[in-house]
PDB file of N, CA and C in Angstrom:
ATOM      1  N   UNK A   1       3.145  39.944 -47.463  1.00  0.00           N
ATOM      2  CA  UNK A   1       4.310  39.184 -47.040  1.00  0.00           C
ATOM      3  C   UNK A   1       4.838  38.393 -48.225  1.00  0.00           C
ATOM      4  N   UNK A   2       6.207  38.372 -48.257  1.00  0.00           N
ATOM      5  CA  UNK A   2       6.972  37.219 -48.632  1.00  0.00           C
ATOM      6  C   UNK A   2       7.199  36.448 -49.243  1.00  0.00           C
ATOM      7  N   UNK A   3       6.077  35.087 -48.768  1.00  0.00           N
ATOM      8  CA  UNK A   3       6.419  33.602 -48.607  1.00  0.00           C
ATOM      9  C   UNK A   3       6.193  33.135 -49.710  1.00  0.00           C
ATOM     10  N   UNK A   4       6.705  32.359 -50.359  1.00  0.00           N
ATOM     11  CA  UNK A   4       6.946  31.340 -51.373  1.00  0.00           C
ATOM     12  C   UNK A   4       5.757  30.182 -50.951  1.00  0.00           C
ATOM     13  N   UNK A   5       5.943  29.630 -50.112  1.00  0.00           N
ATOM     14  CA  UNK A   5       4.909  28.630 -49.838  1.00  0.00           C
ATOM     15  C   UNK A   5       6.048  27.914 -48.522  1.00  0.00           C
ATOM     16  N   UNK A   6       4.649  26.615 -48.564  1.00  0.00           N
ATOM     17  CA  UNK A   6       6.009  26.074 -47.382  1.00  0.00           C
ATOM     18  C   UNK A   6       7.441  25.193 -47.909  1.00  0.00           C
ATOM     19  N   UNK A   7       8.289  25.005 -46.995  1.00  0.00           N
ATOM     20  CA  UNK A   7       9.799  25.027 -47.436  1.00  0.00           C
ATOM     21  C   UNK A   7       9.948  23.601 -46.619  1.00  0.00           C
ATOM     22  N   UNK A   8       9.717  22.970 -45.827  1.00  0.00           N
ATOM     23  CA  UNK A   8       9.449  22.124 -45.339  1.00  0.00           C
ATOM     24  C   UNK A   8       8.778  21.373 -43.961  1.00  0.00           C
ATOM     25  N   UNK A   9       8.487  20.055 -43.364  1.00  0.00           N
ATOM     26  CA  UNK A   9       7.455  19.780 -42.331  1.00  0.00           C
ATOM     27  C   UNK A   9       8.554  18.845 -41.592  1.00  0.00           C
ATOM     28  N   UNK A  10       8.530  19.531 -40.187  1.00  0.00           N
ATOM     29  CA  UNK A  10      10.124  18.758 -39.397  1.00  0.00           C
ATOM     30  C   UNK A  10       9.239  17.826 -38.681  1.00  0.00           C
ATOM     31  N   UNK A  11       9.331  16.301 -38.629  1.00  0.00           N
ATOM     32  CA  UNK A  11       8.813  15.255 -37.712  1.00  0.00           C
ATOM     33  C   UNK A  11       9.010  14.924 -36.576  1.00  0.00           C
ATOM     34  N   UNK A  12       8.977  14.730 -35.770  1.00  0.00           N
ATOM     35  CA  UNK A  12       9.518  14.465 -34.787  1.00  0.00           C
ATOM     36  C   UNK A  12       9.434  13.608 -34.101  1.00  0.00           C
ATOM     37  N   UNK A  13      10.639  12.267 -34.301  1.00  0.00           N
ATOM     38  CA  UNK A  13       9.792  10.626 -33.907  1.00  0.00           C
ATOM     39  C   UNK A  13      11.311  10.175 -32.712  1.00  0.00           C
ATOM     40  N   UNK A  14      10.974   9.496 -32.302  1.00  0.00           N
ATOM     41  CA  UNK A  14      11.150   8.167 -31.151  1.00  0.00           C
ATOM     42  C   UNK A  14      12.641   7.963 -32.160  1.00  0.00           C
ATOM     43  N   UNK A  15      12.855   7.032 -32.754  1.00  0.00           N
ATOM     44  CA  UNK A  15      13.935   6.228 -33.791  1.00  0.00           C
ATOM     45  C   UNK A  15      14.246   6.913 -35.039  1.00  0.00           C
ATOM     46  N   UNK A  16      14.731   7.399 -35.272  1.00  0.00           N
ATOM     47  CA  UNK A  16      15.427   7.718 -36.776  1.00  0.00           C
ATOM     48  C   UNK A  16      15.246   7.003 -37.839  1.00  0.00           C
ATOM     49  N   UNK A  17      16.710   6.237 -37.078  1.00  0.00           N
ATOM     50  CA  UNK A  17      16.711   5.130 -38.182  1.00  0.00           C
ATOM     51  C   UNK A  17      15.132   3.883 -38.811  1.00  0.00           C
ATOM     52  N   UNK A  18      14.431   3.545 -37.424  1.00  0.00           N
ATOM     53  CA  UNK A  18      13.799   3.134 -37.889  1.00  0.00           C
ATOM     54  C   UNK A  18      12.347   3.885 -38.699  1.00  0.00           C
ATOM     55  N   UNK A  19      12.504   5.638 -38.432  1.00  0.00           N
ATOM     56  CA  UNK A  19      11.290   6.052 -39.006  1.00  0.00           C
ATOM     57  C   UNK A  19      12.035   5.942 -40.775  1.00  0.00           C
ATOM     58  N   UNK A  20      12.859   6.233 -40.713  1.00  0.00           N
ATOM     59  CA  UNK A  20      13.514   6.450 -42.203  1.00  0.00           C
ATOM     60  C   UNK A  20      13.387   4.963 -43.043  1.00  0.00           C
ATOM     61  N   UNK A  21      13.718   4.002 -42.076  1.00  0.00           N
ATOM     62  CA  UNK A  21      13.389   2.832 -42.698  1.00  0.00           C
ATOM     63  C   UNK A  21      11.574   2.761 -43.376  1.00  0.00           C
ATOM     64  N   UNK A  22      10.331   2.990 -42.394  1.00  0.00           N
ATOM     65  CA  UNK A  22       9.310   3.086 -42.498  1.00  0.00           C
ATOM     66  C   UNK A  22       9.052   3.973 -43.931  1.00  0.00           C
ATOM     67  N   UNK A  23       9.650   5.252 -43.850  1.00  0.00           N
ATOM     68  CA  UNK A  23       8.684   5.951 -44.630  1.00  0.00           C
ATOM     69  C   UNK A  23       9.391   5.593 -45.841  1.00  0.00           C
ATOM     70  N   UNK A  24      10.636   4.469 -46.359  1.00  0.00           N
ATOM     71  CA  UNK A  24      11.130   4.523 -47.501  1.00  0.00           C
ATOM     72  C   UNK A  24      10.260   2.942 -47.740  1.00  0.00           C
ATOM     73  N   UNK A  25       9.728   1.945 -46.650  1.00  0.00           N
ATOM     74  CA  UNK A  25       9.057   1.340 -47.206  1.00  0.00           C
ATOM     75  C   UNK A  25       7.644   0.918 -47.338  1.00  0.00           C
ATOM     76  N   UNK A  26       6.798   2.141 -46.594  1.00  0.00           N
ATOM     77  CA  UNK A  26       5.666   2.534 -47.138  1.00  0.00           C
ATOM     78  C   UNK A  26       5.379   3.027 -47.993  1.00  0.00           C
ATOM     79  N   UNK A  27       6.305   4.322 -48.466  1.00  0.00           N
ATOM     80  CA  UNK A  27       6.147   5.004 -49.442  1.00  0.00           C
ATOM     81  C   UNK A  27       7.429   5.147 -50.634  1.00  0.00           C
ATOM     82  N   UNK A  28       8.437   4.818 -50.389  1.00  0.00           N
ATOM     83  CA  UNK A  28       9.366   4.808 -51.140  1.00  0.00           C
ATOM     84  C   UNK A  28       9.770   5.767 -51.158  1.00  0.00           C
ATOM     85  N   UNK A  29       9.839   6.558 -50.359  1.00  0.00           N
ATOM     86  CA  UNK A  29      10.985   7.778 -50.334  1.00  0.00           C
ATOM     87  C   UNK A  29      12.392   7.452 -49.857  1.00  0.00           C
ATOM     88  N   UNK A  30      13.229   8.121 -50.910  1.00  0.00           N
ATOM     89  CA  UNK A  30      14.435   8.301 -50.536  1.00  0.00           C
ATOM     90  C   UNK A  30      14.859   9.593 -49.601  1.00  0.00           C
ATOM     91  N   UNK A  31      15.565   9.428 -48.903  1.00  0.00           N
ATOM     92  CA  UNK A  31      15.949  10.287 -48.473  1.00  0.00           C
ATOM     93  C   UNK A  31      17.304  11.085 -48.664  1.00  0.00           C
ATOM     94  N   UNK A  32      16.718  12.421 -49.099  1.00  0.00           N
ATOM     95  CA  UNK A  32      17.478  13.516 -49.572  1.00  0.00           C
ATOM     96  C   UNK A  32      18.059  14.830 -47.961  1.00  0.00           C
ATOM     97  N   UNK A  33      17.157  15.073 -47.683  1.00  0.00           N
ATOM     98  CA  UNK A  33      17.455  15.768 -46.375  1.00  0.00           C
ATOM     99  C   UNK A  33      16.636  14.885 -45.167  1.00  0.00           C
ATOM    100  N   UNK A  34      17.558  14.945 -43.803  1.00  0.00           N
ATOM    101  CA  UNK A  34      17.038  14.571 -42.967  1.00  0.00           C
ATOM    102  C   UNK A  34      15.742  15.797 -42.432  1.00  0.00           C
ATOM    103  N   UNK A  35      14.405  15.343 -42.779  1.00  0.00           N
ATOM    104  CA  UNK A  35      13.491  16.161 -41.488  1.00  0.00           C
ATOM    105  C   UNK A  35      12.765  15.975 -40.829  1.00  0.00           C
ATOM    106  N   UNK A  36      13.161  14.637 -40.534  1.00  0.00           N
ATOM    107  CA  UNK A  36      12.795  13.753 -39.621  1.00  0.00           C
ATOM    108  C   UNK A  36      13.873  14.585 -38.058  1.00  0.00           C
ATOM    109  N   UNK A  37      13.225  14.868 -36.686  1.00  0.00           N
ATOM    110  CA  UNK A  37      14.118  14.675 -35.785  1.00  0.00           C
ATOM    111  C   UNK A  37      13.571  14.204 -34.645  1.00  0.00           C
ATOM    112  N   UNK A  38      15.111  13.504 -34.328  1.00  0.00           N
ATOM    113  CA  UNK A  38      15.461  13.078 -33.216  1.00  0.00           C
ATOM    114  C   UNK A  38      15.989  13.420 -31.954  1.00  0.00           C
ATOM    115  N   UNK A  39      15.388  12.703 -30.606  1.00  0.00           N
ATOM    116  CA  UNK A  39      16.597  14.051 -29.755  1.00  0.00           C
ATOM    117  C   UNK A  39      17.904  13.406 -29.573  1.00  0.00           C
ATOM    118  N   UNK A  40      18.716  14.251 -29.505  1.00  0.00           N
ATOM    119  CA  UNK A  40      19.894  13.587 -29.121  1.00  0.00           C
ATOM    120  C   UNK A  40      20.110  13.465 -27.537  1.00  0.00           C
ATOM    121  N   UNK A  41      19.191  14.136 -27.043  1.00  0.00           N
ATOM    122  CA  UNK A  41      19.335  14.376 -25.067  1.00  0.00           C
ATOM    123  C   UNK A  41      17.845  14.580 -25.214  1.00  0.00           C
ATOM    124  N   UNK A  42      17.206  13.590 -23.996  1.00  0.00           N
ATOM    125  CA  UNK A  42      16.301  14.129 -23.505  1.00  0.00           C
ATOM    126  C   UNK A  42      15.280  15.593 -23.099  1.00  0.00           C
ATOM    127  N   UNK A  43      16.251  16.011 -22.725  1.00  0.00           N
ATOM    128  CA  UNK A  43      16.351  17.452 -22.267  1.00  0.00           C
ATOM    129  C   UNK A  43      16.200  18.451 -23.719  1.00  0.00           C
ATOM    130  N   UNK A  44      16.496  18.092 -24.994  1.00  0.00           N
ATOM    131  CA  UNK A  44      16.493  18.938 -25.731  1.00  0.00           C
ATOM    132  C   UNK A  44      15.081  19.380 -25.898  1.00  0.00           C
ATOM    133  N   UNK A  45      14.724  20.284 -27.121  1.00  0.00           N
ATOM    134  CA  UNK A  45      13.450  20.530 -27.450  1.00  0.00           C
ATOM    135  C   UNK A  45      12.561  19.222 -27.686  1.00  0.00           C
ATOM    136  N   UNK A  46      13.914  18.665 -29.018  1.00  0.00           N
ATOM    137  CA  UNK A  46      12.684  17.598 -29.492  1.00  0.00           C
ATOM    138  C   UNK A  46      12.523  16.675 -28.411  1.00  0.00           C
ATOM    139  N   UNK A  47      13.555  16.221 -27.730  1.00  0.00           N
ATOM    140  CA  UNK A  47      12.928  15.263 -26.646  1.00  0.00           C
ATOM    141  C   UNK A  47      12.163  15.802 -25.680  1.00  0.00           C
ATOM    142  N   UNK A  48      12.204  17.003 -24.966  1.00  0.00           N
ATOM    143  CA  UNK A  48      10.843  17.047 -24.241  1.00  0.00           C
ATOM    144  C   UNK A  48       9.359  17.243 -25.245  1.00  0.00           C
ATOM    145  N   UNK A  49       9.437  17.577 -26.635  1.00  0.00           N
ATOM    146  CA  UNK A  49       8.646  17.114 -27.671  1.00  0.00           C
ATOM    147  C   UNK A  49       7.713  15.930 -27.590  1.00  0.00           C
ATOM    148  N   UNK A  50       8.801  15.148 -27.897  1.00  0.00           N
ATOM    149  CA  UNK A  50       8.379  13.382 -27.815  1.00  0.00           C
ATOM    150  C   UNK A  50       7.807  12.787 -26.650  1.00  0.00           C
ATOM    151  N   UNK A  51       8.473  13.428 -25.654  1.00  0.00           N
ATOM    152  CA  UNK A  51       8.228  13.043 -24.041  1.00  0.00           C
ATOM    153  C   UNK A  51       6.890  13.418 -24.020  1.00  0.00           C
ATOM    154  N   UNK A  52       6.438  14.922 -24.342  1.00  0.00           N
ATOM    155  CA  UNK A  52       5.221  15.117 -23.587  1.00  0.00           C
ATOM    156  C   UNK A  52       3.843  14.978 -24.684  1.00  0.00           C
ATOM    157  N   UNK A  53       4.344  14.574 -26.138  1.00  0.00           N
ATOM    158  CA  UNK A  53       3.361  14.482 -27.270  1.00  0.00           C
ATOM    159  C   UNK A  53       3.305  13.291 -28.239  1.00  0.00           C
ATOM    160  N   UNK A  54       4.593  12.403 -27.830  1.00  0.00           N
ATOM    161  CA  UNK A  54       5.065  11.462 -28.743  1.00  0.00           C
ATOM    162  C   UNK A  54       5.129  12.406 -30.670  1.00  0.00           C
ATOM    163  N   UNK A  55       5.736  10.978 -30.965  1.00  0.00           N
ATOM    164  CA  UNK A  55       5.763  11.312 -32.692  1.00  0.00           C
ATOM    165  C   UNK A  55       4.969  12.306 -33.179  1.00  0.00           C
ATOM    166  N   UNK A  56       5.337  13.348 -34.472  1.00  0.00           N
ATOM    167  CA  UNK A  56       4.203  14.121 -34.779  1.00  0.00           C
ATOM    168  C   UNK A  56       5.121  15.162 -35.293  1.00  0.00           C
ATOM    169  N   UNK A  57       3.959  15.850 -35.844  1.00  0.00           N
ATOM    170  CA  UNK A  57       4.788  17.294 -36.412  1.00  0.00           C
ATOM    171  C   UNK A  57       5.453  18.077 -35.653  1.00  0.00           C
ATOM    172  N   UNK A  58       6.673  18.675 -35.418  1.00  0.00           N
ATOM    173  CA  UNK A  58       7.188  19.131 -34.863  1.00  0.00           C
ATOM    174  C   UNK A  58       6.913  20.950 -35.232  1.00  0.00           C
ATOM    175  N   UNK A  59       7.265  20.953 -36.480  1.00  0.00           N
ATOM    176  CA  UNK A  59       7.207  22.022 -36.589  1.00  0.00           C
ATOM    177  C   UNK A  59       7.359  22.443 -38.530  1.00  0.00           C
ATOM    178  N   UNK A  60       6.640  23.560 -39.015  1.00  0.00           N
ATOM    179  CA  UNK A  60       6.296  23.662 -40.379  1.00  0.00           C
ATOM    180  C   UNK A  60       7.243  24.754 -40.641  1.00  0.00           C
ATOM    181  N   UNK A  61       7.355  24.797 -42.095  1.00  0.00           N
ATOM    182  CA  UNK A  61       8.685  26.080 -42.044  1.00  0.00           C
ATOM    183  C   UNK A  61       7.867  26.558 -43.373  1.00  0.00           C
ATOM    184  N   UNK A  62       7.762  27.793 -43.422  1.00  0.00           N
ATOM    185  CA  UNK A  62       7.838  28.565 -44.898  1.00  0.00           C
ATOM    186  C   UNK A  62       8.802  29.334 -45.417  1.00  0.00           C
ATOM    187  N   UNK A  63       8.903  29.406 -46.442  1.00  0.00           N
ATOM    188  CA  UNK A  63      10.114  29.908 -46.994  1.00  0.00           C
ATOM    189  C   UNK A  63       9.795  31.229 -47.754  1.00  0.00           C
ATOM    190  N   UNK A  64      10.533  32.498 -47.605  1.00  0.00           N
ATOM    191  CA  UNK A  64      10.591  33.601 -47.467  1.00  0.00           C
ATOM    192  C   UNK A  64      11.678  34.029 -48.458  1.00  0.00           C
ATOM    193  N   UNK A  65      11.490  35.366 -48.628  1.00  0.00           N
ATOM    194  CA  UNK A  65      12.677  35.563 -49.731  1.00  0.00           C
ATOM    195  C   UNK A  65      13.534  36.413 -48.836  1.00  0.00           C
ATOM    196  N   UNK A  66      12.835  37.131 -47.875  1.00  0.00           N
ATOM    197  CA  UNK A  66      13.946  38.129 -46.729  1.00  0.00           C
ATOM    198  C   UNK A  66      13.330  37.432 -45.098  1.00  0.00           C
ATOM    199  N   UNK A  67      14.201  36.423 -44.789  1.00  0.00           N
ATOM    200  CA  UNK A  67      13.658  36.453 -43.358  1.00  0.00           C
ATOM    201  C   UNK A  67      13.532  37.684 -42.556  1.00  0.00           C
ATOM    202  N   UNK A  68      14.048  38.552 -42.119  1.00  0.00           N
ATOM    203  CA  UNK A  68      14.233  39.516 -41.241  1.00  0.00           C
ATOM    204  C   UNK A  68      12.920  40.559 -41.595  1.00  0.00           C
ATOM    205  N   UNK A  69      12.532  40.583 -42.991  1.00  0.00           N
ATOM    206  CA  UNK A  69      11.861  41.346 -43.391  1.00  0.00           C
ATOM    207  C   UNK A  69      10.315  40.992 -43.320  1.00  0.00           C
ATOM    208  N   UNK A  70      10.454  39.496 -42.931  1.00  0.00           N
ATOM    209  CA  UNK A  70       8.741  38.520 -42.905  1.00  0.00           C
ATOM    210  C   UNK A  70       8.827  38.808 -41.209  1.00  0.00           C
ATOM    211  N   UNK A  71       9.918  38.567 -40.695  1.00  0.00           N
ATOM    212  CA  UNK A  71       9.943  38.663 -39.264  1.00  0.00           C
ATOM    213  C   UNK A  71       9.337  39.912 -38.189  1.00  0.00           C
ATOM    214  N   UNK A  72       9.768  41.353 -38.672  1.00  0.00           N
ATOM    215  CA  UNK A  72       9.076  42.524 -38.909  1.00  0.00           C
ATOM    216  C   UNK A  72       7.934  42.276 -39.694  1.00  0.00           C
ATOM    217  N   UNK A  73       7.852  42.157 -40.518  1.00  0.00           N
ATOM    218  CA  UNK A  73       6.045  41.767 -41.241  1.00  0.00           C
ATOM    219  C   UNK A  73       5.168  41.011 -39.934  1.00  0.00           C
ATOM    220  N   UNK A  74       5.623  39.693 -39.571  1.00  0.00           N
ATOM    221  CA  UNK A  74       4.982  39.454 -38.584  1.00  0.00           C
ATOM    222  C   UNK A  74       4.909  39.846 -37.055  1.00  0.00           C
ATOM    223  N   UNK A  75       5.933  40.298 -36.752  1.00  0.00           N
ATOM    224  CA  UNK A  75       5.536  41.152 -35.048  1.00  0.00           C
ATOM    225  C   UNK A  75       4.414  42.210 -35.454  1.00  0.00           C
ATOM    226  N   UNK A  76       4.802  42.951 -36.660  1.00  0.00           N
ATOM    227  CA  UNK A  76       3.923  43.649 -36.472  1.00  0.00           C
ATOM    228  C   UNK A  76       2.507  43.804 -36.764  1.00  0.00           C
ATOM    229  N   UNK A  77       1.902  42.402 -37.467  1.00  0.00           N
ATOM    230  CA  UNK A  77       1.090  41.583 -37.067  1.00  0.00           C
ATOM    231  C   UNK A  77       0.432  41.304 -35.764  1.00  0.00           C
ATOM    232  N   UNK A  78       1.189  41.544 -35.046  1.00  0.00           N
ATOM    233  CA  UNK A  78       0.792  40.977 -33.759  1.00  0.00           C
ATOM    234  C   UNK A  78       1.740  39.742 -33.179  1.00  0.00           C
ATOM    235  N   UNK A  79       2.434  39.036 -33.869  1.00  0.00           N
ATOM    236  CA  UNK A  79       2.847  37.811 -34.024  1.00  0.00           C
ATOM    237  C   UNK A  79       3.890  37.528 -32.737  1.00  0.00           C
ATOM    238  N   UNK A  80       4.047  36.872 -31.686  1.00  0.00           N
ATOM    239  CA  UNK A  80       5.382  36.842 -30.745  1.00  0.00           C
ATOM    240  C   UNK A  80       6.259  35.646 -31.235  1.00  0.00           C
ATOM    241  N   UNK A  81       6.923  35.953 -31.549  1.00  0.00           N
ATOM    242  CA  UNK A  81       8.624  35.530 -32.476  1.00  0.00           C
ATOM    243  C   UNK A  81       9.214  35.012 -31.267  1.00  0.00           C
ATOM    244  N   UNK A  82       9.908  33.727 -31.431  1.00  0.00           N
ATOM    245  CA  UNK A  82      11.192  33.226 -30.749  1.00  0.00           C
ATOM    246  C   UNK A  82      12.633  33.725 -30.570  1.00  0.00           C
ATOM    247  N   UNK A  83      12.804  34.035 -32.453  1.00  0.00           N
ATOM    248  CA  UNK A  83      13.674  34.825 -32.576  1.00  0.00           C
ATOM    249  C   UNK A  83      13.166  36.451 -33.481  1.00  0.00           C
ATOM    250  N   UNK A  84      13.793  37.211 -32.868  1.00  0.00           N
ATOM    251  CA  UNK A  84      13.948  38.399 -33.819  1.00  0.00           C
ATOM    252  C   UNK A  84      14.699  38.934 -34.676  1.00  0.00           C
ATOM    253  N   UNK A  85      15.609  37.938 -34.703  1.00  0.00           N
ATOM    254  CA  UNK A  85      16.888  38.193 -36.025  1.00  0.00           C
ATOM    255  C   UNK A  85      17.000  36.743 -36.279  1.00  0.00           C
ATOM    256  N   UNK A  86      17.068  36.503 -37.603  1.00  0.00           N
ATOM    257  CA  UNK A  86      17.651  35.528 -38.448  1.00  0.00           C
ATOM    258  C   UNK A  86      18.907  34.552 -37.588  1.00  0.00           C
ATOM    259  N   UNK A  87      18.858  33.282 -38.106  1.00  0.00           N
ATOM    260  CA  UNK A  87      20.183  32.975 -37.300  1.00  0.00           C
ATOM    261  C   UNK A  87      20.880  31.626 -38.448  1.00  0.00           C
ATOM    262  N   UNK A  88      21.968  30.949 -38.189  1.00  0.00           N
ATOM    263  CA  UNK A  88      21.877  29.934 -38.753  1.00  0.00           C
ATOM    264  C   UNK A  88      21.244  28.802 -38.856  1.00  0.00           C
ATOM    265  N   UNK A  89      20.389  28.146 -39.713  1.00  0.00           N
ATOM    266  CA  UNK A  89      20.276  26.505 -39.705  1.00  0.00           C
ATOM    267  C   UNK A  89      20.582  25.673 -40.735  1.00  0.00           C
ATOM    268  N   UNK A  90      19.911  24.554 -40.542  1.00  0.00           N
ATOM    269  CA  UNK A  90      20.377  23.356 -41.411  1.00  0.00           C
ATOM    270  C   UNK A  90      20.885  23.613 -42.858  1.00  0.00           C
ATOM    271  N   UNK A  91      21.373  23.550 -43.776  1.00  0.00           N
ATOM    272  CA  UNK A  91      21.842  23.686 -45.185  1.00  0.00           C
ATOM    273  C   UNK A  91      22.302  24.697 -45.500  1.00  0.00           C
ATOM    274  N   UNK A  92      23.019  25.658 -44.120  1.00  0.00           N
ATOM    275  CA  UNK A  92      22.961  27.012 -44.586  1.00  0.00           C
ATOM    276  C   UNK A  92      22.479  28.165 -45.002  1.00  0.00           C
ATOM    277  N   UNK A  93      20.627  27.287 -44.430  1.00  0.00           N
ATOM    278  CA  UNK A  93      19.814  28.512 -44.434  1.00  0.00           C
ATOM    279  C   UNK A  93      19.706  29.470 -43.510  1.00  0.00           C
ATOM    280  N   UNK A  94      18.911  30.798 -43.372  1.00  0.00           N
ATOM    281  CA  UNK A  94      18.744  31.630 -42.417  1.00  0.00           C
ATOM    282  C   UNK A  94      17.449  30.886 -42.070  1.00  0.00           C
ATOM    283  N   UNK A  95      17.161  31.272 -40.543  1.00  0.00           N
ATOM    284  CA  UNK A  95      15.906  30.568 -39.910  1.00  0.00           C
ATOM    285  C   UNK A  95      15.481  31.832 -38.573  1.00  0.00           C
ATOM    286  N   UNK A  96      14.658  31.375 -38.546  1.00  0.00           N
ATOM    287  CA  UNK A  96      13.833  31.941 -37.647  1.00  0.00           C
ATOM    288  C   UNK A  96      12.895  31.429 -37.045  1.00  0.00           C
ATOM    289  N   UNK A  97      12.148  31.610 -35.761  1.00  0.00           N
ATOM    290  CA  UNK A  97      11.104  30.600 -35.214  1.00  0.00           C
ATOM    291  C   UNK A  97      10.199  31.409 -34.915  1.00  0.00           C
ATOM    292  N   UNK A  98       9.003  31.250 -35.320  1.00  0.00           N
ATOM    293  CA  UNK A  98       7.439  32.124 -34.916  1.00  0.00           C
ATOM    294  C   UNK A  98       6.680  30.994 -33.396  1.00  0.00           C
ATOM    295  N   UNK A  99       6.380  31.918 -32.417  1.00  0.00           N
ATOM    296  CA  UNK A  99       6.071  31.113 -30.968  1.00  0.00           C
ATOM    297  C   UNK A  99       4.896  30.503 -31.362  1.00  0.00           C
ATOM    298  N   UNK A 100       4.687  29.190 -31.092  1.00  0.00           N
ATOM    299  CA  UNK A 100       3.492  28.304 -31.055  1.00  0.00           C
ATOM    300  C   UNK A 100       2.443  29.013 -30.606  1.00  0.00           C
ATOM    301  N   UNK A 101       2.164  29.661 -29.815  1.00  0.00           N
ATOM    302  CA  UNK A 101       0.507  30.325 -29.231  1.00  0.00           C
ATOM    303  C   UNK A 101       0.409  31.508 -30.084  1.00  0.00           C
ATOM    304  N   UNK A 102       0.992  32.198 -30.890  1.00  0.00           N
ATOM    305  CA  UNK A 102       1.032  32.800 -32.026  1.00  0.00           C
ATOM    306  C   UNK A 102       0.147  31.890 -33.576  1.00  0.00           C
ATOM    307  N   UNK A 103       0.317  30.827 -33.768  1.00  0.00           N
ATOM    308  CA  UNK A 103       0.063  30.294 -34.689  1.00  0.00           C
ATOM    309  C   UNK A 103      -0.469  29.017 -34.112  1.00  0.00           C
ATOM    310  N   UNK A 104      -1.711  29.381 -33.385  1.00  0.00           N
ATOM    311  CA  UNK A 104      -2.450  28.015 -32.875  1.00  0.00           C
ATOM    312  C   UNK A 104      -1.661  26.526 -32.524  1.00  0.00           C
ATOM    313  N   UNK A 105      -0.618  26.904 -31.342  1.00  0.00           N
ATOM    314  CA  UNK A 105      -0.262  25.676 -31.128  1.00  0.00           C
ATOM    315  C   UNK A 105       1.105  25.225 -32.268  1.00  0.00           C
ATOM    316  N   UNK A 106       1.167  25.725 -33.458  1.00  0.00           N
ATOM    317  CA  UNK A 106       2.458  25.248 -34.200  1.00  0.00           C
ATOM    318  C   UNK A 106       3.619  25.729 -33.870  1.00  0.00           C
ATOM    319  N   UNK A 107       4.236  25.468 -33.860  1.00  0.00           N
ATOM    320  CA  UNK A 107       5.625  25.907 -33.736  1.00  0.00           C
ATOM    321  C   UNK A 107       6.186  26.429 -35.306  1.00  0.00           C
ATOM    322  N   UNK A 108       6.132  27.433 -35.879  1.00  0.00           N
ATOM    323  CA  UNK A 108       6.433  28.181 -37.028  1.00  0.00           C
ATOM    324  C   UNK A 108       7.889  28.620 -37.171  1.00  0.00           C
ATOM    325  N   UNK A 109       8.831  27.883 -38.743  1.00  0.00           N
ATOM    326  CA  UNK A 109       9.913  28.494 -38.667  1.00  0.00           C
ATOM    327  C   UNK A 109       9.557  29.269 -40.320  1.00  0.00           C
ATOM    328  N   UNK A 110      10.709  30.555 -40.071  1.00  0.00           N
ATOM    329  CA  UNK A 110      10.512  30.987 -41.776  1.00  0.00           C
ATOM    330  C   UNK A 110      12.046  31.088 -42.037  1.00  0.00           C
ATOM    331  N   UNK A 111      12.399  30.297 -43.373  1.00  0.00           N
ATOM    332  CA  UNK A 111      13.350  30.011 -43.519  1.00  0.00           C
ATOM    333  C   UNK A 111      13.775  31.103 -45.203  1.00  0.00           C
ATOM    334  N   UNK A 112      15.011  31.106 -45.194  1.00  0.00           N
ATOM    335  CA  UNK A 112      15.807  31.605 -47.033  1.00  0.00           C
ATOM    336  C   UNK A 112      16.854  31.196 -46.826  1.00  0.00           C
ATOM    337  N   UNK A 113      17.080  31.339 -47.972  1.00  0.00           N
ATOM    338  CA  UNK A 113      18.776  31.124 -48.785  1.00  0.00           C
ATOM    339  C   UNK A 113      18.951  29.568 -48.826  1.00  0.00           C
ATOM    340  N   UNK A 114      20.448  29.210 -49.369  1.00  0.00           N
ATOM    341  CA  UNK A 114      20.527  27.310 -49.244  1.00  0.00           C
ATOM    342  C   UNK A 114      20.097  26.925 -50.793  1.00  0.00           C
TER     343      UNK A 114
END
């Protein structure tokens, strides 16, 4: 397969604003991309997320040089995929989601391009 390594680790907290405040003054990070999320509705992923796990990793992404082509690499693995074709996300990357009981409980995205 693929993968470059991982591409980034999506959080998934309660407050935004105040996690962004936290992690710039524990650790002094600036923030360059948001990957921190929030729900905007209850009802979304991340809020039934938060609802039923509180704060925490949401979900890990690796980065790929052909999504579609890691995506086939992994079904046929064995792997059960969310999606089976590439789609849009954040920065104009291609994304994809690998199903949590596939990858012990994580929620797996494999991301390119951007």
């Amino acid at each position: 397969m693929a993968f470059r390594g991982i591409h980034h680790v999506g959080l998934a907290v309660a407050d935004l604003d105040e996690s962004i405040a936290t992690y710039e003054r524990l650790f002094g990070a600036r923030l360059e991309h948001r990957e921190l999320l929030a729900a905007i509705e209850e009802d979304s992923p991340v809020g039934r997320f938060v609802s039923r796990r509180g704060p925490g990793i949401h979900h890990i992404a690796y980065e790929a040089d052909d999504v579609q082509a890691s995506l086939d690499e992994l079904a046929g693995a064995g792997a059960e995929l969310i999606d089976h074709a590439p789609r849009p996300g954040f920065l104009g990357l291609r994304v994809a989601f690998v199903h949590p009981d596939a990858v012990h409980g994580v929620l797996t995205e494999v991301v390119s391009g951007g």
